[in-house]
Protein backbone atom coordinates (compact mmCIF):
# COMPACT_ATOMS: atom_id res chain seq x y z
CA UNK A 1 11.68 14.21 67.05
CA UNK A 2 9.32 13.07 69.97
CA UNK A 3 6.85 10.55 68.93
CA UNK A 4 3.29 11.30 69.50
CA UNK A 5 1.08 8.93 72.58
CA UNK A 6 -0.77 5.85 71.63
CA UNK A 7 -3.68 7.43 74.11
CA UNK A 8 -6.65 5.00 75.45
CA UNK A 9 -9.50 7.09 73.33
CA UNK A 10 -7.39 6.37 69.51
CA UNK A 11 -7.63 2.75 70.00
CA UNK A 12 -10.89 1.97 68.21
CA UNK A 13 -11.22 -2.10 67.54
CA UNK A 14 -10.59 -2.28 63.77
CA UNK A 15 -7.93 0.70 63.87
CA UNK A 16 -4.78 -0.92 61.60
CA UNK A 17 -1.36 0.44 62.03
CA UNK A 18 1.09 1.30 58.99
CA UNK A 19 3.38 -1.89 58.40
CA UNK A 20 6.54 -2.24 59.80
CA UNK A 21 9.04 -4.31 58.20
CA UNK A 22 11.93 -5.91 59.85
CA UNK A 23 15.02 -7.31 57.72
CA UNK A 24 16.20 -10.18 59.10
CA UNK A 25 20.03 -9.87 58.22
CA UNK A 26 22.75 -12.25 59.61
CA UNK A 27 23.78 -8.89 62.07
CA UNK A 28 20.39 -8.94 63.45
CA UNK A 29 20.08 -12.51 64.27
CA UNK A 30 23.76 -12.57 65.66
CA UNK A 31 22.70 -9.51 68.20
CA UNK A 32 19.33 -10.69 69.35
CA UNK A 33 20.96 -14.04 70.00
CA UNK A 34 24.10 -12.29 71.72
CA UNK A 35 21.19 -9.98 73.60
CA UNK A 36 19.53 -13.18 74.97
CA UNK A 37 22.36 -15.35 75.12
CA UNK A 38 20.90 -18.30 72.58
CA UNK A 39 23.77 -20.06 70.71
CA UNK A 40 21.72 -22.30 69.03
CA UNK A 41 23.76 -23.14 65.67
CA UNK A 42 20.42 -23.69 64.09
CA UNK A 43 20.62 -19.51 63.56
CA UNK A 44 23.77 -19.06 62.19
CA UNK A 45 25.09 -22.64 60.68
CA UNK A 46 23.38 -23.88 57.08
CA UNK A 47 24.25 -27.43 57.96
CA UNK A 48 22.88 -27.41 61.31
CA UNK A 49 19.93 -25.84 60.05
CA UNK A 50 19.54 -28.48 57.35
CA UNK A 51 19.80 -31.07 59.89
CA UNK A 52 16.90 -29.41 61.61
CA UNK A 53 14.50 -29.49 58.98
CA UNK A 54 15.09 -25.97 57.20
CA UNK A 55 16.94 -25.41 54.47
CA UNK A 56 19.13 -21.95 55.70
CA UNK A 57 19.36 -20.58 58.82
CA UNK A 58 16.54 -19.18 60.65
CA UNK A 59 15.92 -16.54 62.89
CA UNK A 60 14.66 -17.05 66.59
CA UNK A 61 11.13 -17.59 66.98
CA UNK A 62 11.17 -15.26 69.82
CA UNK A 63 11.36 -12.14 67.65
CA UNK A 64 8.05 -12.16 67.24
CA UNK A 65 7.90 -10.31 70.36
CA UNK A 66 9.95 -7.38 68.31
CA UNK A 67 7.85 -7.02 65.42
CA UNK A 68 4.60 -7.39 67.44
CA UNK A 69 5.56 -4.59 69.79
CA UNK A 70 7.09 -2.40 67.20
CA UNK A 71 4.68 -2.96 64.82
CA UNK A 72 2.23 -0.69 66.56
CA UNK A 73 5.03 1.64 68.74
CA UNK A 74 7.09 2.30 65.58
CA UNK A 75 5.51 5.99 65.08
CA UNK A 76 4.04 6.28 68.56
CA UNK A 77 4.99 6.59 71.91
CA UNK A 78 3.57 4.36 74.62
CA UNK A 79 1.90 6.74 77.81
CA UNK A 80 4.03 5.73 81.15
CA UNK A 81 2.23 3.62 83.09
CA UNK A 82 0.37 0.69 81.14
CA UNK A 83 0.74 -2.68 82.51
CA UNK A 84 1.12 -6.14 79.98
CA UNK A 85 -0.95 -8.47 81.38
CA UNK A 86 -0.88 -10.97 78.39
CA UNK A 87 0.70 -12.59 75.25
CA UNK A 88 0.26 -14.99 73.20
CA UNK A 89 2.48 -16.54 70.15
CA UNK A 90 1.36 -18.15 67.09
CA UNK A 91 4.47 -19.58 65.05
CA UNK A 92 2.97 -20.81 61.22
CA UNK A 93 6.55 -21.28 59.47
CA UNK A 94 9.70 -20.09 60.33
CA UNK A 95 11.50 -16.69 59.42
CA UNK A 96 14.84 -17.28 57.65
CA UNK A 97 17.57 -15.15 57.78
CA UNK A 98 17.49 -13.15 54.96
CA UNK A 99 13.55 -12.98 54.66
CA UNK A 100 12.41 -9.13 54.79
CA UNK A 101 8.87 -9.46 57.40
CA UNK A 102 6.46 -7.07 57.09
CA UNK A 103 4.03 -6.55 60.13
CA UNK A 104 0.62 -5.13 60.56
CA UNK A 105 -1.02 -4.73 64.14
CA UNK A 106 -4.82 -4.51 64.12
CA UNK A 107 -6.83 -3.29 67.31
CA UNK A 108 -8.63 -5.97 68.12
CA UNK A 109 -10.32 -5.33 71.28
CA UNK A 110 -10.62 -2.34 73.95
CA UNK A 111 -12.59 -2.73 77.12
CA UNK A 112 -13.10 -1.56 80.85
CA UNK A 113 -13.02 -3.83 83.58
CA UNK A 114 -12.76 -3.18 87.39
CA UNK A 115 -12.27 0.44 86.67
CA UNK A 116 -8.58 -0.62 83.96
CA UNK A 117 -9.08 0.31 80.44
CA UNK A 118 -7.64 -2.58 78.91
CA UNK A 119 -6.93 -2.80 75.25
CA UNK A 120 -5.80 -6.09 72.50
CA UNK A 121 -3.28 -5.46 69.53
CA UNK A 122 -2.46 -8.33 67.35
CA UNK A 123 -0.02 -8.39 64.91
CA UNK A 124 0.65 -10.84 61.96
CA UNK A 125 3.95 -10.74 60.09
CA UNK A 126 4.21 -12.17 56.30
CA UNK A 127 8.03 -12.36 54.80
CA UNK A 128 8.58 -11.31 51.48
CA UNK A 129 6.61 -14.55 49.41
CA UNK A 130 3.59 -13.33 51.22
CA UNK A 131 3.64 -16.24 53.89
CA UNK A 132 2.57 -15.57 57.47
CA UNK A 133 5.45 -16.69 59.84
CA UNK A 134 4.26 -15.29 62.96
CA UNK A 135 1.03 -13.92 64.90
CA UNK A 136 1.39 -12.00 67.96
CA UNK A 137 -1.18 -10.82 70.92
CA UNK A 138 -0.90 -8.83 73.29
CA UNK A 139 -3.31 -7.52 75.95
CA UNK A 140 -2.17 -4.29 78.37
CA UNK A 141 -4.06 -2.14 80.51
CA UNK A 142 -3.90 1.29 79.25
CA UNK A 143 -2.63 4.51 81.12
CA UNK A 144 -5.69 6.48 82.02
């Protein structure tokens, strides 16, 4: 089944997206960490985590940009054609491995300029206790 298009004109400022949540299982970290070709121990080794400051494992910080991008594409399609032309990361605590996140992106801001629609999504991500762990922001120009 096809996935409908995020279009331009359903991206009110305000709109919220349903949550997506994103199990952070052992397999996962071990794949995104394959994918990208980080070996930190830090992900995968208690002790070397503990000498780090955390008390288990954690996941990559960079999966925020998974949850912050899927958190609004989950049920929708993105048109062909839009451009990212920003991000930003906001790291408050990190995400263990076995914390369940749960992710809500928020329109935050559409506009025109120079003749681009142009729109902001941020997503935050809490783990199971209710803790944020991560804010994401994106800004793209929009397929007309």
């Amino acid at each position: 089944m096809s996935k409908p298009p995020l279009l331009y004109g359903d991206l009110e400022p305000g709109r919220t997206f349903e949550p997506f949540v994103l199990k952070i299982t052992e397999q996962f970290v071990r794949q995104f960490c394959e994918a990208v070709g980080d070996r930190n121990p830090i992900y995968f080794d208690k002790q070397a985590a503990q000498e780090s400051g955390f008390s288990k494992p954690v996941a990559p910080a960079a999966i925020a940009g998974i949850f912050g991008r899927r958190s609004y594409l989950e049920r929708y399609a993105m048109p062909p054609g839009g451009i990212l032309v920003g991000q930003e990361f906001e790291f408050t605590g990190p995400a263990y491995v076995g914390d369940e996140l749960t992710a809500i992106a928020r329109v935050e801001r559409r506009f025109e300029k120079n003749g681009k629609k142009f729109v902001a999504i941020g997503t935050e991500a809490v783990n199971q206790n209710g803790e944020v762990v991560g804010k994401v922001h994106f800004t793209a120009i929009w397929p007309k």
